[in-house]
Each structure stands twice: as C-alpha cells, then as structure tokens.
C-alpha atoms as a PDB file:
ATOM      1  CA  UNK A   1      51.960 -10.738  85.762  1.00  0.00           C
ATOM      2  CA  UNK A   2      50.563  -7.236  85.807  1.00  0.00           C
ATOM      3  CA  UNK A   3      48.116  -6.391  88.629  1.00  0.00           C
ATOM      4  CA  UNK A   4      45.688  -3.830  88.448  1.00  0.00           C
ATOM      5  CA  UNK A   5      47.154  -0.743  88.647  1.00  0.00           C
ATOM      6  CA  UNK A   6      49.386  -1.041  92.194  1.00  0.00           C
ATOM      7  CA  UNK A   7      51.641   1.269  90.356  1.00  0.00           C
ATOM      8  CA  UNK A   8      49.693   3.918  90.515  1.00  0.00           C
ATOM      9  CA  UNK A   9      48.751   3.906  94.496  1.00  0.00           C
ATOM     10  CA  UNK A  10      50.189   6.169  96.975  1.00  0.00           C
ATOM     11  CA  UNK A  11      52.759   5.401  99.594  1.00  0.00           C
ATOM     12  CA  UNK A  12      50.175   5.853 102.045  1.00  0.00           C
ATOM     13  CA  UNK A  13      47.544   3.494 100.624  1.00  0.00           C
ATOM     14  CA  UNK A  14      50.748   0.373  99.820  1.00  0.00           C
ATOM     15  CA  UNK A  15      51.913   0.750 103.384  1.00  0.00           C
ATOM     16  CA  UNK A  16      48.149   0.608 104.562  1.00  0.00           C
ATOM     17  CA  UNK A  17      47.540  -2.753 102.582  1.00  0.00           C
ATOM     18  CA  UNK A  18      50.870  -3.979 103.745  1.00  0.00           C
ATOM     19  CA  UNK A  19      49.824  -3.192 107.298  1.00  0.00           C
ATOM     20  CA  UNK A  20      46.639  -5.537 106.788  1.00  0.00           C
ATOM     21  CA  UNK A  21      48.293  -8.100 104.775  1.00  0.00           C
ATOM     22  CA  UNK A  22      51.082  -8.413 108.005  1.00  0.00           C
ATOM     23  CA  UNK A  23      54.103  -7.767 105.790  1.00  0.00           C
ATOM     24  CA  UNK A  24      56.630  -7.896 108.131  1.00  0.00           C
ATOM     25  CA  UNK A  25      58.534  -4.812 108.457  1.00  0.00           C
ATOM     26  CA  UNK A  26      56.212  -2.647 106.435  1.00  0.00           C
ATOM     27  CA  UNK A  27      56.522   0.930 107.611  1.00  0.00           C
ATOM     28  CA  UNK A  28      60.219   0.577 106.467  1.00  0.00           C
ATOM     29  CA  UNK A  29      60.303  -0.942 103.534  1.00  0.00           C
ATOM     30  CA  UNK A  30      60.607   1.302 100.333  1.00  0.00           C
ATOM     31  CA  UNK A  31      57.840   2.016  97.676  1.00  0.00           C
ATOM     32  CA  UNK A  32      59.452  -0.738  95.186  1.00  0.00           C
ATOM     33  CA  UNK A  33      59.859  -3.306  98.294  1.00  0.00           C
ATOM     34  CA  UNK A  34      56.481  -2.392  98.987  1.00  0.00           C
ATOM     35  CA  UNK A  35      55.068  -3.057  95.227  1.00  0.00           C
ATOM     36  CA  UNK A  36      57.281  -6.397  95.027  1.00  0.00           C
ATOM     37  CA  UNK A  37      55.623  -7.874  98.528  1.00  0.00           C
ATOM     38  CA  UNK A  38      51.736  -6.995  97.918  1.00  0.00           C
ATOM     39  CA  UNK A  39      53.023  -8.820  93.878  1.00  0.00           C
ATOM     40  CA  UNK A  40      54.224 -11.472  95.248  1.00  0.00           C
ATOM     41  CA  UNK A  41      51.135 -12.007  97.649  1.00  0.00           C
ATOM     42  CA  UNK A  42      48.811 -11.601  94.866  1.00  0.00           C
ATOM     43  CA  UNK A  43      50.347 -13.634  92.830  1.00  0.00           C
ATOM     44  CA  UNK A  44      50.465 -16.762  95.025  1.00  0.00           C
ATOM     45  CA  UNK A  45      46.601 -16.806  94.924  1.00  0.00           C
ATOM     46  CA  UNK A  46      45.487 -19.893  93.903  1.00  0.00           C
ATOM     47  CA  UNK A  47      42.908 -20.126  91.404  1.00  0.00           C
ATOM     48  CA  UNK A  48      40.771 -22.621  92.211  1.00  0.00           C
ATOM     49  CA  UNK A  49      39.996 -19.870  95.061  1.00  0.00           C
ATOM     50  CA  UNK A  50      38.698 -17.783  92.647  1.00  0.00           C
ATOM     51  CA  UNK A  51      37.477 -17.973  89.406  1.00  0.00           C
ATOM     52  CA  UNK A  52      37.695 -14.821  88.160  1.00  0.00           C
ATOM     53  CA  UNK A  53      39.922 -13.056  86.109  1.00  0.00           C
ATOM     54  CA  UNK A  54      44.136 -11.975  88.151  1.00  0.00           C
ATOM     55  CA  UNK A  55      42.291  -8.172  87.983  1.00  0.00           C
ATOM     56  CA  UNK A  56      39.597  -9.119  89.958  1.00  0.00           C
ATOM     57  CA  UNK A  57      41.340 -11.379  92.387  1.00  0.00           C
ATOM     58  CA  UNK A  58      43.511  -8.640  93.451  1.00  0.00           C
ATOM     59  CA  UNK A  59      40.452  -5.887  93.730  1.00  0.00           C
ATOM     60  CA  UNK A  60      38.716  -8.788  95.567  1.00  0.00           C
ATOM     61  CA  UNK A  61      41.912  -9.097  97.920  1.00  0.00           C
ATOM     62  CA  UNK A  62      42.410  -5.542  98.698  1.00  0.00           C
ATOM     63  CA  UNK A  63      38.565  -5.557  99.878  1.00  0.00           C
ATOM     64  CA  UNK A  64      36.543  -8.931 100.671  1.00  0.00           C
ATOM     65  CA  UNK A  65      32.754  -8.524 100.205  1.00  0.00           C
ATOM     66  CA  UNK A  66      33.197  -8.936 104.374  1.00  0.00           C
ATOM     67  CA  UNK A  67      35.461  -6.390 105.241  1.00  0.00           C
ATOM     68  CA  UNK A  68      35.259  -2.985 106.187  1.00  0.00           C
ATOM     69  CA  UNK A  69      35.865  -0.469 102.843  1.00  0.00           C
ATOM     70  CA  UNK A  70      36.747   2.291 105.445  1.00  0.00           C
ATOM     71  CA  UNK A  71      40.566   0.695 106.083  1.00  0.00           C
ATOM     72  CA  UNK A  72      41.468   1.696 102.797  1.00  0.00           C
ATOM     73  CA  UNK A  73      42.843   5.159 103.230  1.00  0.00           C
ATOM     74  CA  UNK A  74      40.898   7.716 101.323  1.00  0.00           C
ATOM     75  CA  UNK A  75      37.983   5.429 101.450  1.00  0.00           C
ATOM     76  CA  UNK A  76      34.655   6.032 102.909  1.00  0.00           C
ATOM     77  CA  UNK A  77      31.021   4.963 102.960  1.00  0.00           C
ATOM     78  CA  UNK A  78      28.632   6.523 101.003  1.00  0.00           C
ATOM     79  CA  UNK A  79      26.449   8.654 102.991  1.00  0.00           C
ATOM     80  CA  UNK A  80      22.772   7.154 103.867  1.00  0.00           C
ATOM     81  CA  UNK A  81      21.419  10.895 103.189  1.00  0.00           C
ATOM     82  CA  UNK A  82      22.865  14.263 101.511  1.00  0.00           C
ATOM     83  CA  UNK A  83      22.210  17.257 103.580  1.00  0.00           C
ATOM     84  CA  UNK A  84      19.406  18.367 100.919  1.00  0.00           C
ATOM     85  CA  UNK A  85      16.107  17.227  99.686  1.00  0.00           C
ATOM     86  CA  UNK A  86      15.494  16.970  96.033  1.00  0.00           C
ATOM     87  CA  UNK A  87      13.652  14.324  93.035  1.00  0.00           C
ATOM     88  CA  UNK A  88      14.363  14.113  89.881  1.00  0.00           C
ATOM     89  CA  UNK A  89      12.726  12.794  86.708  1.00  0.00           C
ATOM     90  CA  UNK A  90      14.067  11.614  83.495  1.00  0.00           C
ATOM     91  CA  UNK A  91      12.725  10.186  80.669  1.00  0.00           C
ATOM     92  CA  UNK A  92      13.311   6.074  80.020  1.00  0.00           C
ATOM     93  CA  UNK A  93      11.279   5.852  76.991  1.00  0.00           C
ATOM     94  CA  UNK A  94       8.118   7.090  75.366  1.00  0.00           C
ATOM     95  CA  UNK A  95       5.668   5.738  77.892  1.00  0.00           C
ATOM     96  CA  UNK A  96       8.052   5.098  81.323  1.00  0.00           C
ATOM     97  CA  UNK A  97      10.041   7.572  83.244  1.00  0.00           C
ATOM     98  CA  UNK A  98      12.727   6.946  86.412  1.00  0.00           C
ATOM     99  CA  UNK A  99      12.528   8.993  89.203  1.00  0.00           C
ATOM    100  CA  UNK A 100      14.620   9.359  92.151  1.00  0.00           C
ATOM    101  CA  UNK A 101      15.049  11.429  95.375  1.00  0.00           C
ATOM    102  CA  UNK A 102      16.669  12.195  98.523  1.00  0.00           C
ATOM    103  CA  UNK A 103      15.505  13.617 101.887  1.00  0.00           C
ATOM    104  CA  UNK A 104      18.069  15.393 104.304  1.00  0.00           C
ATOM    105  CA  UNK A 105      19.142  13.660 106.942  1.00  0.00           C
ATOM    106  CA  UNK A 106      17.283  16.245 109.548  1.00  0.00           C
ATOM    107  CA  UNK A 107      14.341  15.841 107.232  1.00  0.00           C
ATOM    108  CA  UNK A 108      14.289  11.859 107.243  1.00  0.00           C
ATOM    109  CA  UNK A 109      14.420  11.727 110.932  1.00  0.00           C
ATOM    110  CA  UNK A 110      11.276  13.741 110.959  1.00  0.00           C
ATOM    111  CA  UNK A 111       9.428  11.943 108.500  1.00  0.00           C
ATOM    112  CA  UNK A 112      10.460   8.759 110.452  1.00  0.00           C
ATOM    113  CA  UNK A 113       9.560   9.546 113.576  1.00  0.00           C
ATOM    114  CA  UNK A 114       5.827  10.731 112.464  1.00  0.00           C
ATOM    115  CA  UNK A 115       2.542   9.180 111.187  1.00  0.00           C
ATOM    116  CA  UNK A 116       3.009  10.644 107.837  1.00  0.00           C
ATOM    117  CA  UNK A 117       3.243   8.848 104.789  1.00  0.00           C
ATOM    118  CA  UNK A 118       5.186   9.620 101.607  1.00  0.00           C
ATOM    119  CA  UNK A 119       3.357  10.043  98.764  1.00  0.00           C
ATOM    120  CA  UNK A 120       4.438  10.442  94.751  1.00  0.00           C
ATOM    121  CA  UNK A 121       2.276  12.351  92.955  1.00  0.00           C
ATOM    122  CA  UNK A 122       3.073  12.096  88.912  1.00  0.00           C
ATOM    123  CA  UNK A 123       1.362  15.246  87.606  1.00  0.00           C
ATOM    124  CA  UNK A 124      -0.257  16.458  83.866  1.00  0.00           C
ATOM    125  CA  UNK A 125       0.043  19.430  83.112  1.00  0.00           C
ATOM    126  CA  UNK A 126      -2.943  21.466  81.317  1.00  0.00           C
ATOM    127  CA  UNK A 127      -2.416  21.480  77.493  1.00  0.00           C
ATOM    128  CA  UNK A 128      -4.928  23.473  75.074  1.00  0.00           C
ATOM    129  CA  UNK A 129      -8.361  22.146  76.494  1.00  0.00           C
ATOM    130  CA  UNK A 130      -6.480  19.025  78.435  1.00  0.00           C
ATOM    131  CA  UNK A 131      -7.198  19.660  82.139  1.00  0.00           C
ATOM    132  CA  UNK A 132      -4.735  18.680  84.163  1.00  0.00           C
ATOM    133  CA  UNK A 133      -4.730  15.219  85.594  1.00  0.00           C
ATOM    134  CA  UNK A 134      -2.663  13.003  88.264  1.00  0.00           C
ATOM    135  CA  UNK A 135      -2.408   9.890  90.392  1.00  0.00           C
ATOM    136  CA  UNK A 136      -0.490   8.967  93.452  1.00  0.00           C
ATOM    137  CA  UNK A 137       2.222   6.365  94.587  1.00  0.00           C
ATOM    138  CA  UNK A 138       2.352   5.806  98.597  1.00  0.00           C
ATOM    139  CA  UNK A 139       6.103   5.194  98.793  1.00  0.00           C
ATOM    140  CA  UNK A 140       7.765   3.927 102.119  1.00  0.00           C
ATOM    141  CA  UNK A 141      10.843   6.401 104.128  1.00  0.00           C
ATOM    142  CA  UNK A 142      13.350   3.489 102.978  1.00  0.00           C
ATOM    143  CA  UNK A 143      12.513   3.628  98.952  1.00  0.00           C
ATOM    144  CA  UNK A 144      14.886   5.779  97.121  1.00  0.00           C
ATOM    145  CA  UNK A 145      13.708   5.672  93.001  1.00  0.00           C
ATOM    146  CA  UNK A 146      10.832   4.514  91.338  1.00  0.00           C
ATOM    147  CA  UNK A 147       9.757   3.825  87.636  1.00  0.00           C
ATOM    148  CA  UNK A 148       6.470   5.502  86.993  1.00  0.00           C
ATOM    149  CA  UNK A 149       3.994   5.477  84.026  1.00  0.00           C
ATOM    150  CA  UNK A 150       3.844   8.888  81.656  1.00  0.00           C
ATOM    151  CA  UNK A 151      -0.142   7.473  80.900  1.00  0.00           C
ATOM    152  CA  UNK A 152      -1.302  10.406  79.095  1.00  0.00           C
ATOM    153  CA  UNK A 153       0.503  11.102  75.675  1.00  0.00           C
ATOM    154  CA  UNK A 154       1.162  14.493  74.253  1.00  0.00           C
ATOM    155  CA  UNK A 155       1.029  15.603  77.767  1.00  0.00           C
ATOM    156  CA  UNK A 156       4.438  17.601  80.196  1.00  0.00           C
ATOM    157  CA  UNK A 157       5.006  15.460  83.632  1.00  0.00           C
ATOM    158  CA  UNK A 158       6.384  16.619  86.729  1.00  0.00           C
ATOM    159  CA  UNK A 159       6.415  15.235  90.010  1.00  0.00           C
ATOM    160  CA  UNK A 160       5.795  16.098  93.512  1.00  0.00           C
ATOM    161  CA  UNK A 161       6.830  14.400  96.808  1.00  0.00           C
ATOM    162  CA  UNK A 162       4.469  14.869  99.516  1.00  0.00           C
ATOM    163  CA  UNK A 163       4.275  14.161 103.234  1.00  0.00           C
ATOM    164  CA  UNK A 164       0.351  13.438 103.936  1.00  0.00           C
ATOM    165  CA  UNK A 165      -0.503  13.259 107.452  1.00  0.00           C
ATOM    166  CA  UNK A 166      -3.514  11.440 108.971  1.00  0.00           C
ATOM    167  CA  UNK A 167      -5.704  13.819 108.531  1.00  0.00           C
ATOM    168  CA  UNK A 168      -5.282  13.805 105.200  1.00  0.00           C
ATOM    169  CA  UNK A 169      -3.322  17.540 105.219  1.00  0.00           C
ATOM    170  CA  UNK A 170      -0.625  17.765 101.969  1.00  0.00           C
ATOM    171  CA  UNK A 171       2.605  19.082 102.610  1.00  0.00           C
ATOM    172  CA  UNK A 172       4.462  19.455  99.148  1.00  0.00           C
ATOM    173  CA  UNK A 173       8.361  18.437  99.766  1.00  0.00           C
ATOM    174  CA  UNK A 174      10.121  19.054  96.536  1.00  0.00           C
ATOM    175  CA  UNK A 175       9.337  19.122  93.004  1.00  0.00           C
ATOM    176  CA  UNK A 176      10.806  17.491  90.418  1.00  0.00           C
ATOM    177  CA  UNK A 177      12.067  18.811  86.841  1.00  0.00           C
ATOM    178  CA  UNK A 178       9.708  18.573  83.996  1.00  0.00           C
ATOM    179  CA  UNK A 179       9.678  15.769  81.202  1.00  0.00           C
ATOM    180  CA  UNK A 180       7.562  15.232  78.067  1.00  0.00           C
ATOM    181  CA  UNK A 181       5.634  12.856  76.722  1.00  0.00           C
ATOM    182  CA  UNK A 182       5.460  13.107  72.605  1.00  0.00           C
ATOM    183  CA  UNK A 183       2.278  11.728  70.990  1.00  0.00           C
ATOM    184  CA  UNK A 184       2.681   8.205  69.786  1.00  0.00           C
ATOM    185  CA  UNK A 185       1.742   6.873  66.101  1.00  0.00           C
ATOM    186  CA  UNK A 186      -0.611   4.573  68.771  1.00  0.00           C
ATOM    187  CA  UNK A 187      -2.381   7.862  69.786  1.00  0.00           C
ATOM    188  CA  UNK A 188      -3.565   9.308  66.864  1.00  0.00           C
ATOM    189  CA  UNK A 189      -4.327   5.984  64.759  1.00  0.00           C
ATOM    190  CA  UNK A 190      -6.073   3.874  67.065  1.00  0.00           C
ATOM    191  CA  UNK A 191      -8.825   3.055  64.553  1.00  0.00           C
ATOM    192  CA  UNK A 192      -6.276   2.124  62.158  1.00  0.00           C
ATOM    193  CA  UNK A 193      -4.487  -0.148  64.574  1.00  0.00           C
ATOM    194  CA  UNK A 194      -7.892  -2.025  64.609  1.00  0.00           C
ATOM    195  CA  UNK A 195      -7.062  -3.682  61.381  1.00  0.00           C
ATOM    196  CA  UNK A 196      -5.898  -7.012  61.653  1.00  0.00           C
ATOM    197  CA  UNK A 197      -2.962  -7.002  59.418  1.00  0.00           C
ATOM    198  CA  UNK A 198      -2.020  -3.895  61.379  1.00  0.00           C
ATOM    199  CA  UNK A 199      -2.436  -5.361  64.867  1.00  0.00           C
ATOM    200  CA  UNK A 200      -0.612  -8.578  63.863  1.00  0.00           C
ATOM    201  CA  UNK A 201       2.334  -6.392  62.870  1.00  0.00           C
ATOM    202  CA  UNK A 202       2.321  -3.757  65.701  1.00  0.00           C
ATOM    203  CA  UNK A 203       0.086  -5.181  68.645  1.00  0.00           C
ATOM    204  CA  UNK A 204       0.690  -9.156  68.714  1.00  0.00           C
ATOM    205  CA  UNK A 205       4.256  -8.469  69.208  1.00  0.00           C
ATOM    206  CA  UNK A 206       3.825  -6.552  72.709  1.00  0.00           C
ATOM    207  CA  UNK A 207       1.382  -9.109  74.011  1.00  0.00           C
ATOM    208  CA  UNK A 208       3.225 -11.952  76.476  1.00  0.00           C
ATOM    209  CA  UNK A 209       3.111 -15.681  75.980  1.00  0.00           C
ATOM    210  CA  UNK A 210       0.004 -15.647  78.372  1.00  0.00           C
ATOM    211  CA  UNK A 211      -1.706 -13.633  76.424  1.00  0.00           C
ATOM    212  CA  UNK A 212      -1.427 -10.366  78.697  1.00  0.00           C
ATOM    213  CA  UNK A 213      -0.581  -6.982  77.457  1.00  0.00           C
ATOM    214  CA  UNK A 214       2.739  -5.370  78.656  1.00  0.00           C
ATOM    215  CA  UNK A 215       2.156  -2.876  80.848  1.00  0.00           C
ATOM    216  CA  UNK A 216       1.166   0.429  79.084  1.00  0.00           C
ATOM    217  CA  UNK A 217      -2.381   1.659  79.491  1.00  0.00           C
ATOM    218  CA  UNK A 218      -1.611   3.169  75.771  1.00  0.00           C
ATOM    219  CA  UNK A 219      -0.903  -0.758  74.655  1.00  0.00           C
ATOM    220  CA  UNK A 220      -3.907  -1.927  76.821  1.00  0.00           C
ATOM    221  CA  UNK A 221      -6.343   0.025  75.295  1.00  0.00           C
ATOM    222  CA  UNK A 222      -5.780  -0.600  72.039  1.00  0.00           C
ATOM    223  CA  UNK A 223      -5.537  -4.348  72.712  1.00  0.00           C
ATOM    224  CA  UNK A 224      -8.709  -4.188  74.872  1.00  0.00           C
ATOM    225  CA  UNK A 225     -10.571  -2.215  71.859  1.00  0.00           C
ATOM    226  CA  UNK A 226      -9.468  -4.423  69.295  1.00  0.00           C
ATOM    227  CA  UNK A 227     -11.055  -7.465  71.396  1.00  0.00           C
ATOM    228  CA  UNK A 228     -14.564  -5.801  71.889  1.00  0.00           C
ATOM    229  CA  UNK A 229     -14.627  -5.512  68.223  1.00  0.00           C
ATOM    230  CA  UNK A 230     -14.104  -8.898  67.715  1.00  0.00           C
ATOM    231  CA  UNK A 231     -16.408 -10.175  70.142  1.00  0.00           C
ATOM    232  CA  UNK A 232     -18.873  -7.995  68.828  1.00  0.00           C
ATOM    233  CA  UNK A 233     -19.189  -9.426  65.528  1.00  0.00           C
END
C-alpha cells in the first residue's frame, strides 16, 4: 500500500512521528527503517476503526482531532489575530457581498476591554443625482466575516468598521475596498415583471415553498408590487 506521501517528509518530521508513535530505537534508525516502521504501523490499522479512505487514516493518525497540531515539527497554530487591522469586500453575486476583517491583536484588547461596540456600516456611494445612502450591522469582538446585502442596484459599496462608544461618538477603524453593484434586468423592468406570464417565469421561481420571498429587497419588491396589484382588482 502507498501512504500519503511519507516519502516526501523530512528526517526531522519521521523521527518526530516515530518519537510519538514509541518506535523503539527511533533516533537511530535510518530514513528507510524509519519509512518501513511508521508503514508498517499504518498499515495494521484496522478498518472497522475507520471508515475512511488508507489516505485519510494515516493523516488522521499523524494528528487525532484531540491532539495537539504543534508536535508536528514545522507546525503551528494559526494566529487568533495578525498584527494589522484591515476588511475586505468582495462580490458573491449581483445582490450579496462577503466581507471579512481583522483587528490587531493590541487593537482587540482595546476594543475588548471597553464599552464600545463594533459596528458595520455598508455604504452607497453618490451616483448622478443618487445621494448617498447606508445602514449599519452591530457586530460582536468575536465575529470575523459577514454576508451583507448590496440593496441598492447600479450603485459602488464600500464598507467601514467602526468602534461607537456610548455616547454615541464614531471612530472609523478601517475601510474596506470598493465593489459594484450592476443594474439588474429586475431594476429597470419592474412594470414588465408585473405581467403574469412574466412573473410565473422569473418571480415564482425565487419564492419558497411557504410562500416567502428569498431574501433580496430587489426580489421583495417586485413580489410585494405584483400582490397589491392583484388585490387591487
């Protein structure tokens, strides 16, 4: 049998999983003694211990769910914070965008230790005679991405990450690039979309088994619209 890539590990890193597998006599045995043990050990697995494919049993046995990663040599935990703070924003689709961000670790023990709360704010900008226009996600110290809704179409997002104290005072942390929004068909043929052949080809199909529209203010309105029309005659 072929195990998943032992071949290519370093001296250091077989004698270090020989050390924790108690192979007698480890720190003199040779790189091929080494290879042939840690096979042989593999090997003897039983499957009905594990299901999964000889690949997986052997990353499995090299590091249980309950051990420490850090024994491995060369192997550490990924740090909690980076020593910057930064958010970015990228597009998912035409209507959602992911957004994610990191404090520095000097920052995030401030923040922590205050009354502050963290605060998302997804920004328009001003297009032609569109003002600009914005709402606000209260976000917790531990929360580390969010997907957000681009609600206005034809419109460039960015986003800021704010630390609001009690009193209600801003402080802007970091800004995020900028995305945009393209207008939809939706957007400029809502009147068409009122049609029912139209909205039985287009609308029905977004609508849940409940009879809720997903979630898309673009898709809600349109729904909502088409409704008042029918109740209205």
């Amino acid at each position: 049998m072929v195990l998943i890539n032992i071949e290519t590990l370093t001296d250091s890193e077989l004698k270090s999983i020989a050390c924790q597998e108690d192979i007698e006599d480890w720190e003199s045995l040779s790189r091929e003694e080494l290879i042939e043990e840690l096979e042989s050990i593999y090997e003897d697995v039983e499957d009905a211990d594990f299901s999964g494919t000889l690949q997986q049993k052997y990353v499995s046995s090299l590091a249980p769910v309950n051990s420490g990663f850090s024994q491995l040599p060369g192997v550490e935990e990924i740090p909690k914070h980076y020593n910057k703070t930064y958010i970015h924003l990228t597009q998912k689709d035409a209507v959602w965008a992911y957004v994610f961000w990191n404090l520095s670790e000097n920052l995030y023990k401030e923040v922590e230790a205050s009354d502050s709360k963290l605060v998302l704010r997804i920004i328009a900008v001003p297009a032609g005679k569109l003002p600009r226009k914005s709402y606000d996600v209260e976000i917790t110290i531990h929360d580390k991405c969010w997907t957000i809704e681009l609600p206005w179409p034809g419109r460039s997002y960015f986003i800021k990450l704010l630390l609001v104290d009690n009193q209600g005072n801003e402080t802007t942390l970091c800004s995020s690039n900028m995305v945009e929004r393209t207008r939809s068909w939706l957007s400029d043929h809502k009147d068409a979309i009122l049609d029912p052949d139209v909205y039985e080809v287009l609308v029905k199909p977004l609508i849940s088994k409940e009879g809720a529209p997903v979630n898309c203010s673009e898709v809600n309105s349109i729904v909502y619209s088409f409704e008042k029309k029918e109740n209205a005659i």
